[in-house]
Protein backbone atom coordinates (compact mmCIF):
# COMPACT_ATOMS: atom_id res chain seq x y z
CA UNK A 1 221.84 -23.33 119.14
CA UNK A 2 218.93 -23.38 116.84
CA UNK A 3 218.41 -23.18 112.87
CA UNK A 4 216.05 -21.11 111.23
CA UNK A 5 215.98 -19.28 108.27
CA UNK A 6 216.81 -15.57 107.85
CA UNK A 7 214.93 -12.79 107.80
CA UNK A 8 215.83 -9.05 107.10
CA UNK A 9 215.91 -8.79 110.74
CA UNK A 10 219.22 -10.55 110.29
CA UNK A 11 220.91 -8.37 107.79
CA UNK A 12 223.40 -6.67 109.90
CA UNK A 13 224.51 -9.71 111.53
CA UNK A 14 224.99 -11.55 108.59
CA UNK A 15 226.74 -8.70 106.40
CA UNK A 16 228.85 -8.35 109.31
CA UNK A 17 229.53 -12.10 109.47
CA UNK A 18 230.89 -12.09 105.70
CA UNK A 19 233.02 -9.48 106.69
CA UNK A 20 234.72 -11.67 108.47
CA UNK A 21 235.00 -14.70 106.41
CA UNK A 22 236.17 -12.91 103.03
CA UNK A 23 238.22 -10.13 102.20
CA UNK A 24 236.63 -6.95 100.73
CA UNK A 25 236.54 -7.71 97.50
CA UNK A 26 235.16 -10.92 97.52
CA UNK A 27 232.84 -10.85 100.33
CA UNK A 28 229.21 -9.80 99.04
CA UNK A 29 228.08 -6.49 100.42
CA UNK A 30 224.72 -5.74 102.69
CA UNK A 31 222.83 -4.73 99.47
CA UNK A 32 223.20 -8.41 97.76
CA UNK A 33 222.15 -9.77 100.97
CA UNK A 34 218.96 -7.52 101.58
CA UNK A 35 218.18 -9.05 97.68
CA UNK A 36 218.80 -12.48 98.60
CA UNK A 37 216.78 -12.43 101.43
CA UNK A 38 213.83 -11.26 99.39
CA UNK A 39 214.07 -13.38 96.82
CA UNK A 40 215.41 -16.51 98.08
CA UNK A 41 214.83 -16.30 102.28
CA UNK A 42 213.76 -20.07 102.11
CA UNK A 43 217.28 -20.95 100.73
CA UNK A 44 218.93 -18.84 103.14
CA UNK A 45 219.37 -20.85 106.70
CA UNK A 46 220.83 -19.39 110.52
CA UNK A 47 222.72 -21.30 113.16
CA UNK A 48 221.64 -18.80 116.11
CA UNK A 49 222.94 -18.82 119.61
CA UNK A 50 221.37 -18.51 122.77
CA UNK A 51 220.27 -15.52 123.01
CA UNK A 52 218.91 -15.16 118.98
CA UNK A 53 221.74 -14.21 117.94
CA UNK A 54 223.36 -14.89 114.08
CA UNK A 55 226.53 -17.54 114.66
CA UNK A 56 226.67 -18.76 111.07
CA UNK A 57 224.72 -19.00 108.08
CA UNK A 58 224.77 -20.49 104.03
CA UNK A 59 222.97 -19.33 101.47
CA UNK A 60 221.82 -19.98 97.83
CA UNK A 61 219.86 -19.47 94.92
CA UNK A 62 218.48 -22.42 92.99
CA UNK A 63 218.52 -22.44 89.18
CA UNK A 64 218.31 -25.19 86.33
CA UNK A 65 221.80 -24.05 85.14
CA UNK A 66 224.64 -26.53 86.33
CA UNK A 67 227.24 -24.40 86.95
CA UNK A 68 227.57 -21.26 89.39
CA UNK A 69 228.55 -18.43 87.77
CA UNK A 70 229.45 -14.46 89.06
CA UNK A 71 226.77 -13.84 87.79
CA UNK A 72 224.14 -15.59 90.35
CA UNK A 73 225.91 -13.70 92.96
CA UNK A 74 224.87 -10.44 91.45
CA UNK A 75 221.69 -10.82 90.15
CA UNK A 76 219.17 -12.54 92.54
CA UNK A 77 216.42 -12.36 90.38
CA UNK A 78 217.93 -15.57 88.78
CA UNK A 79 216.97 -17.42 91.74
CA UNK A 80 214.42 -20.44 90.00
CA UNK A 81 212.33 -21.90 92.97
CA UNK A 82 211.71 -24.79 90.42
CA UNK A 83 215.81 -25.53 89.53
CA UNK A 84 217.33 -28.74 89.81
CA UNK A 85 220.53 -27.19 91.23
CA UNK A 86 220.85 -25.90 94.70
CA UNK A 87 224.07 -23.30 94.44
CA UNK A 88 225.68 -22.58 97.55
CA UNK A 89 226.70 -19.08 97.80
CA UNK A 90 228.66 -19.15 100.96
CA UNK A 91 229.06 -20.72 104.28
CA UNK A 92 230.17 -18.38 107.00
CA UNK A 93 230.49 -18.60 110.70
CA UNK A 94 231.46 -15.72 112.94
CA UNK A 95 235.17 -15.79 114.42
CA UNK A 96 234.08 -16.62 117.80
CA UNK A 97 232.07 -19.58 116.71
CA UNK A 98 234.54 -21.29 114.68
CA UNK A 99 235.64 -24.83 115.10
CA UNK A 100 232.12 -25.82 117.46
CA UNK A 101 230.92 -27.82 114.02
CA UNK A 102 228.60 -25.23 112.99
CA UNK A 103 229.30 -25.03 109.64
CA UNK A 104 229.08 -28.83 109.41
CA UNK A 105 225.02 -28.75 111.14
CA UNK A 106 224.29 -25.74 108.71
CA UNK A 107 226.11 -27.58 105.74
CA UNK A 108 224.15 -30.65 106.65
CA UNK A 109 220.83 -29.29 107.08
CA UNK A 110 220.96 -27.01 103.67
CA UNK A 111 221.86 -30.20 101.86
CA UNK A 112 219.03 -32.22 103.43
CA UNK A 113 216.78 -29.60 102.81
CA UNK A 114 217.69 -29.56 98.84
CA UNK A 115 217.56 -33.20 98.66
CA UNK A 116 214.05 -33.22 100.15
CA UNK A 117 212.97 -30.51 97.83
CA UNK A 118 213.81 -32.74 94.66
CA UNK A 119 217.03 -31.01 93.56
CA UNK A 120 219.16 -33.19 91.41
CA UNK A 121 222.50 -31.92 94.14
CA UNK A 122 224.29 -28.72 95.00
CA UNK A 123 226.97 -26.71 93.61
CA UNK A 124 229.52 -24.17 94.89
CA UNK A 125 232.70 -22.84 94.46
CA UNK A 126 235.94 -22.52 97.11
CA UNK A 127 239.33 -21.91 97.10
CA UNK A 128 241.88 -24.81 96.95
CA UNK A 129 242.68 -24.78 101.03
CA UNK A 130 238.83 -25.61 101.34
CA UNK A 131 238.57 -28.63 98.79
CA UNK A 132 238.60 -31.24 101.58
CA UNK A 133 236.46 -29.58 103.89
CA UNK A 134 234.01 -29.87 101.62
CA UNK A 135 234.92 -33.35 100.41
CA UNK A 136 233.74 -34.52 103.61
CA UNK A 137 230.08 -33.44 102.36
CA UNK A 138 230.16 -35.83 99.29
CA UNK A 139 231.22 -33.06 96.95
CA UNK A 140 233.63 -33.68 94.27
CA UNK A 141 236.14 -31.42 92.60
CA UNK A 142 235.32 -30.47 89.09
CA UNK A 143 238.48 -28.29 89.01
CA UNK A 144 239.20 -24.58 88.44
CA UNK A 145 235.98 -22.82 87.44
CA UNK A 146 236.05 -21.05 84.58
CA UNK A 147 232.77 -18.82 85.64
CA UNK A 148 234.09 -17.47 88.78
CA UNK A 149 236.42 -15.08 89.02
CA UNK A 150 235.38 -13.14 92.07
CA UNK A 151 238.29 -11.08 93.86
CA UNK A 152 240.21 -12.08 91.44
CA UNK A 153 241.11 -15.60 92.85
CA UNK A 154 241.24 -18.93 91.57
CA UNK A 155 237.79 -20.68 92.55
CA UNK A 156 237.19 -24.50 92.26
CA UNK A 157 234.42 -25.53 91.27
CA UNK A 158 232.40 -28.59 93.65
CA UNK A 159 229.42 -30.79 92.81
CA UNK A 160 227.51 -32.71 94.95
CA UNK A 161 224.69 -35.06 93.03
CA UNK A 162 221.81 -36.73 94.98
């Protein structure tokens, strides 16, 4: 397995990957992903198998504001290479991937990576089954976020400082 960051080579894989890791409504669509990849492609990292293949991936935009909102998801043009925050948009792995401690190397790596790069920590938002999964990273639960609303579910918001 090997990281790298994406490319739009990838798109297909990946918007097929979030397919499979959020329902409909709340999974971002191939669109928001050909934007990200554009804007932010250096925030936007690939577990790939053997054969170059897309596995997993995470994703984020960086921005001096502390909070992720719905808005960031949208709009990728907010993406501020100079932030302090590193917002993790999602964290996906394909179904026949899963439990292999992907998502824990990609996790790892995208955190390292922000640290290097001066950030003052990361921020993203889950639902309440995924709390301690992501505990295990150093993040701490800052409760229900009030700026994300996405699918209509109740998102927690988590903080990880450097």
């Amino acid at each position: 397995m090997k990281i790298r960051f994406a490319d739009l080579s990838f798109l297909d894989e990946i918007t097929e990957i979030e397919s499979t890791c959020f329902p409909e409504e709340q999974a971002a669509k191939k669109e928001q992903f050909s934007e990200r990849l554009k804007i932010f492609a250096g925030h936007f990292l690939l577990l790939c198998d053997e054969s170059g293949r897309a596995a997993a991936f995470i994703n984020g935009a960086v921005t001096d504001l502390p909070d992720l909102t719905d808005e960031m998801y949208q709009r990728s043009e907010l993406h501020d290479e100079n932030g302090a925050w590193q917002m993790i948009f999602g964290l996906c792995t394909a179904p026949r991937y899963r439990h292999r401690g992907f998502a824990h190397v990609l996790m790892n790596e995208f955190l390292r990576l922000a640290k290097e790069q001066g950030r003052k920590g990361a921020v993203l938002t889950c639902k309440a089954e995924l709390i301690g999964f992501y505990e295990q990273f150093g993040f701490v639960n800052e409760g229900i976020s009030a700026s994300s609303v996405i699918g209509g579910v109740q998102w927690f918001q988590m903080r990880k400082t450097f």
